[in-house]
Every structure is written in C-alpha cells, then in structure tokens.
Protein backbone atom coordinates (compact mmCIF):
# COMPACT_ATOMS: atom_id res chain seq x y z
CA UNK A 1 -12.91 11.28 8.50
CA UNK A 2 -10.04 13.27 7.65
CA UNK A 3 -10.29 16.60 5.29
CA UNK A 4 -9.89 15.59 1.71
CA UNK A 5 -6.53 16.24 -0.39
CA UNK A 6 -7.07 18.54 -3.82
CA UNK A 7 -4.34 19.16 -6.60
CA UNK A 8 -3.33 22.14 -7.30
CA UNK A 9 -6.52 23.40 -9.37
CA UNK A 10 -7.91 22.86 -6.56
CA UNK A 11 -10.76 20.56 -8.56
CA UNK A 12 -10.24 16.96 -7.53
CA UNK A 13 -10.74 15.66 -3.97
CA UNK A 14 -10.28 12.09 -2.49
CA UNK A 15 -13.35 10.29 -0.96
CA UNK A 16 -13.54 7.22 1.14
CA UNK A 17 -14.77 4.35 -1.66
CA UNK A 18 -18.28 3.20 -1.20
CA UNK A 19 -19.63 0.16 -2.66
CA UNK A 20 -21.41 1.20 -5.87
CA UNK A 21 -17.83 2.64 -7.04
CA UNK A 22 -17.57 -0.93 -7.87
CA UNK A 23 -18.24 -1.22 -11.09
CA UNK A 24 -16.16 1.98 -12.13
CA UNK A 25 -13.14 1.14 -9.92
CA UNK A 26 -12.98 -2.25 -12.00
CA UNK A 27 -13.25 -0.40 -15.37
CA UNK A 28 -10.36 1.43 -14.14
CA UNK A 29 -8.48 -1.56 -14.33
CA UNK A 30 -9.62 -3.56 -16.76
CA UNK A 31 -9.34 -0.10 -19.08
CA UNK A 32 -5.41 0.47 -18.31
CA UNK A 33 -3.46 0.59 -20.98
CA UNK A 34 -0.70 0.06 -18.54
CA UNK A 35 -1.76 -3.74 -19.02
CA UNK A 36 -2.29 -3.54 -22.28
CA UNK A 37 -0.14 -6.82 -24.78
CA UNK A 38 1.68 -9.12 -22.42
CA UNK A 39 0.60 -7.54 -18.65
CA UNK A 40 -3.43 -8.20 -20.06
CA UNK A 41 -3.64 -11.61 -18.51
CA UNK A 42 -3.06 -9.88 -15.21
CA UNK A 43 -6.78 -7.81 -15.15
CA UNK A 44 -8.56 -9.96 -17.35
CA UNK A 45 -11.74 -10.75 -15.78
CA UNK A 46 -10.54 -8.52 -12.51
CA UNK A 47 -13.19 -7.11 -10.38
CA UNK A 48 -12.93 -5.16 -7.86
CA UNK A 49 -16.21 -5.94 -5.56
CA UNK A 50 -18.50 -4.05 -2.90
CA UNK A 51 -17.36 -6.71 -0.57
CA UNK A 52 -13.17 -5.84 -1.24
CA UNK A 53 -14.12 -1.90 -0.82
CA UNK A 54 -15.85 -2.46 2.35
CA UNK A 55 -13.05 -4.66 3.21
CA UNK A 56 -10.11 -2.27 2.81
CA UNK A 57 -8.75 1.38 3.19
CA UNK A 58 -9.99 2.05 -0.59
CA UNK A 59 -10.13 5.88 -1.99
CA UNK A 60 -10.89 7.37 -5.00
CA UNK A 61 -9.77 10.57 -6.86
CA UNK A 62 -12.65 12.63 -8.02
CA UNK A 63 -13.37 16.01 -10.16
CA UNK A 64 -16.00 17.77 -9.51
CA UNK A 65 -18.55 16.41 -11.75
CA UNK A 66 -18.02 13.32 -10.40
CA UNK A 67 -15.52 11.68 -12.52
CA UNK A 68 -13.08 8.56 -10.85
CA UNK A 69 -10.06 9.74 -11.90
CA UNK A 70 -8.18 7.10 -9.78
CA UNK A 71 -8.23 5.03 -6.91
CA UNK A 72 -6.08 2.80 -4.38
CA UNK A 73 -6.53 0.29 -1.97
CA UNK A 74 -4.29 0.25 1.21
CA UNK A 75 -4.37 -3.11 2.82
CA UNK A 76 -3.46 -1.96 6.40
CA UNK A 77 -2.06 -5.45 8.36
CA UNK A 78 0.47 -6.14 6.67
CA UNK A 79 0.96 -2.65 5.24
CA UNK A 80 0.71 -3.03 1.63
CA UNK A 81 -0.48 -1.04 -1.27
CA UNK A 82 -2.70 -3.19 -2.87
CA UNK A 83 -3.98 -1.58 -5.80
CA UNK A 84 -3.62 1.55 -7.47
CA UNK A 85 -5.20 3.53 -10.99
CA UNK A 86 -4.73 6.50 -12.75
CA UNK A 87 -7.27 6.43 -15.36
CA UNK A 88 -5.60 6.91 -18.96
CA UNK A 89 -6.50 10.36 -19.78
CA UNK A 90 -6.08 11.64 -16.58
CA UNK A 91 -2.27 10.88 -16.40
CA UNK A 92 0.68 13.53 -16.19
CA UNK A 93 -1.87 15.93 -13.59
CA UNK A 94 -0.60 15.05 -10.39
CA UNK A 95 -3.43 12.05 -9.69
CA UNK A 96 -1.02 9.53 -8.57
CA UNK A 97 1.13 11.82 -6.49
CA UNK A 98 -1.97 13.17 -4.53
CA UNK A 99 -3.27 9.86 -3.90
CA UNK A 100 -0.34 8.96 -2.43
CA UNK A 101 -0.19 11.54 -0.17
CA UNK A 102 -3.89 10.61 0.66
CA UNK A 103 -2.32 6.99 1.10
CA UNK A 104 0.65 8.29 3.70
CA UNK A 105 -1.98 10.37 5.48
CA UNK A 106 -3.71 7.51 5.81
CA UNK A 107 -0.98 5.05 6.95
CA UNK A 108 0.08 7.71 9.38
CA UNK A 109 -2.89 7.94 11.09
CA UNK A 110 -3.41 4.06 11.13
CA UNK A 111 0.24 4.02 13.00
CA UNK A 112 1.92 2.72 9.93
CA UNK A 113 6.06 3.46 9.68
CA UNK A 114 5.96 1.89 5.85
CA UNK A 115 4.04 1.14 3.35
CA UNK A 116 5.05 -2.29 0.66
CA UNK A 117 4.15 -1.58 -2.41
CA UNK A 118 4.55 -4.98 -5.39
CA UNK A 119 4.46 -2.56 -8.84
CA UNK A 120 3.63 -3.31 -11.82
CA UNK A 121 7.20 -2.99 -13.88
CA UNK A 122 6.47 0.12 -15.89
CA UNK A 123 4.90 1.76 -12.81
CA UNK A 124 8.79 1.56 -10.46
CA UNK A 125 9.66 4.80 -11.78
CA UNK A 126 6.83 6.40 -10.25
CA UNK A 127 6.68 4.85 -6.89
CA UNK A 128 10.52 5.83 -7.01
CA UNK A 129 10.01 9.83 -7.93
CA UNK A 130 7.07 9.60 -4.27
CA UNK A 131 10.18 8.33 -2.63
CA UNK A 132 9.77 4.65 -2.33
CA UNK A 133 12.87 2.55 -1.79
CA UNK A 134 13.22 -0.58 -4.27
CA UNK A 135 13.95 -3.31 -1.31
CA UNK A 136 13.64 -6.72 -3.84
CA UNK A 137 11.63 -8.64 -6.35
CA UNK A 138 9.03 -10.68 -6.22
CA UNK A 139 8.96 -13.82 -8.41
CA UNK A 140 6.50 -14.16 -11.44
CA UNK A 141 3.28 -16.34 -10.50
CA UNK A 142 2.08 -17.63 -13.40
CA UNK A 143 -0.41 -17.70 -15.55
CA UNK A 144 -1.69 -14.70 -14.03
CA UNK A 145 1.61 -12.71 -13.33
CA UNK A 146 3.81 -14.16 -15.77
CA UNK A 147 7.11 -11.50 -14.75
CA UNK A 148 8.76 -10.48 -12.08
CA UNK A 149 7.89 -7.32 -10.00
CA UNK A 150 9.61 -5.14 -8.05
CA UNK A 151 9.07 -4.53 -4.57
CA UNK A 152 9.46 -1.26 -3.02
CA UNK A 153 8.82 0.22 0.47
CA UNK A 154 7.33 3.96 0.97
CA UNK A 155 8.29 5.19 4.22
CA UNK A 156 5.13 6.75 5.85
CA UNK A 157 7.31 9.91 7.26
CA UNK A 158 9.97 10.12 4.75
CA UNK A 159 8.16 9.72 0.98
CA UNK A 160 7.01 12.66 -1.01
C-alpha cells in the first residue's frame, strides 16, 4: 500500500475503502446537493455496497477525527472513474483535487495511460481545471439519467 496523500494542512489523508464505509460512502451520495431538483432521480435509492468496495479501487478522504470527507471509485479494466464525492461542506478545500491525485497515483501504478471519466454536467468544469480532456458525450439513459453527460479523459501522466 502506497503512502497516503494529505492537503496542504496537512489534516486529511486517503485510505483504501473497507466495507463498513458503506453506509457513509452512500450518504455521500444520496446527501449531494449536486443532485439535488432534476439530477435526484439519478441517486435515489443508490447504495454503494460492501460487495462494490471490495470489488473496486475505492478510497476515501478522511480528517483526522475520522470524518469521510469524500471518496472515489476507480474501475481499473476499462479505466474509468466510476464514482466520485465531495461531501457538501467540505467543498472549495482541495478534496477533489487530492483525490485525484490519489486516483492518478493509483492508475499509474496499475499501468494505466488514461483514465474515462462520464461527469455529472455541473461537475465538467472541475474534471477540466485537473486537466481532463472533454473527448464526447454520452447519451441520456432514461429514467435514471435523463441528460446527457460529458465524457472526458484524464491522462494518467499529463493531468494535474
């Protein structure tokens, strides 16, 4: 296991997920107001299970005392970003850029030379400013994903 990553404070690391994060990884998401009015259909009723965290390459931000602060899941054949959380309050400190730099370590070391990330529409201007490339869209599915989303591509060696 590689060293964890901490933000400039120096007081939130990344762990390797374990299966009773369950339960506060899906609050995470079900929480979001980033799918809050017409994205809600998309995390109603989402859980994110022991069984998917032992499954996948899932990490979780952390203070010190504990806290989730935010979490992805890197889905490593085919290289995808699968899910990934910033919990509300915790927004604006540099969560989401560090666990993205957990995520390229991470893809680097499995041998990965990009990463696809499918974001949810308000969240392109993020994965653009950690140097993903848009590359397309992918069509709405509905009823659960009733708009399109673009698709982006983070090159392991060239993003942040």
């Amino acid at each position: 296991m590689r060293p964890s990553r901490t933000d400039r404070r120096g007081e939130v690391h990344v762990r390797r997920a374990v299966a009773r994060d369950a339960k506060r990884l899906t609050r995470l998401v079900t929480r979001s107001r980033a799918y809050e009015g017409p994205y809600a259909p998309m995390v109603e009723g989402y859980k994110v299970g022991p069984d998917y965290i032992e499954t996948h390459v899932v990490h979780v931000a952390e203070d010190d005392d504990g806290r989730v602060l935010g979490f992805y899941a890197l889905i490593l054949s085919p290289p995808e970003l699968d899910l990934m959380f910033v919990a509300d309050d915790a927004q604006g400190r540099g969560i989401g850029r560090l666990l993205v730099g957990h995520l390229l370590d991470e893809a680097r070391h499995a041998g990965l030379a990009a990463v696809r990330v499918v974001a949810h529409p308000p969240a392109e201007g993020f994965y653009r400013s950690v140097g993903a490339e848009r590359t397309g869209t992918v069509a709405a599915r509905p009823p659960a994903v009733m708009w399109d989303r673009p698709e982006l591509t983070l090159t392991v060696d060239d993003a942040l």
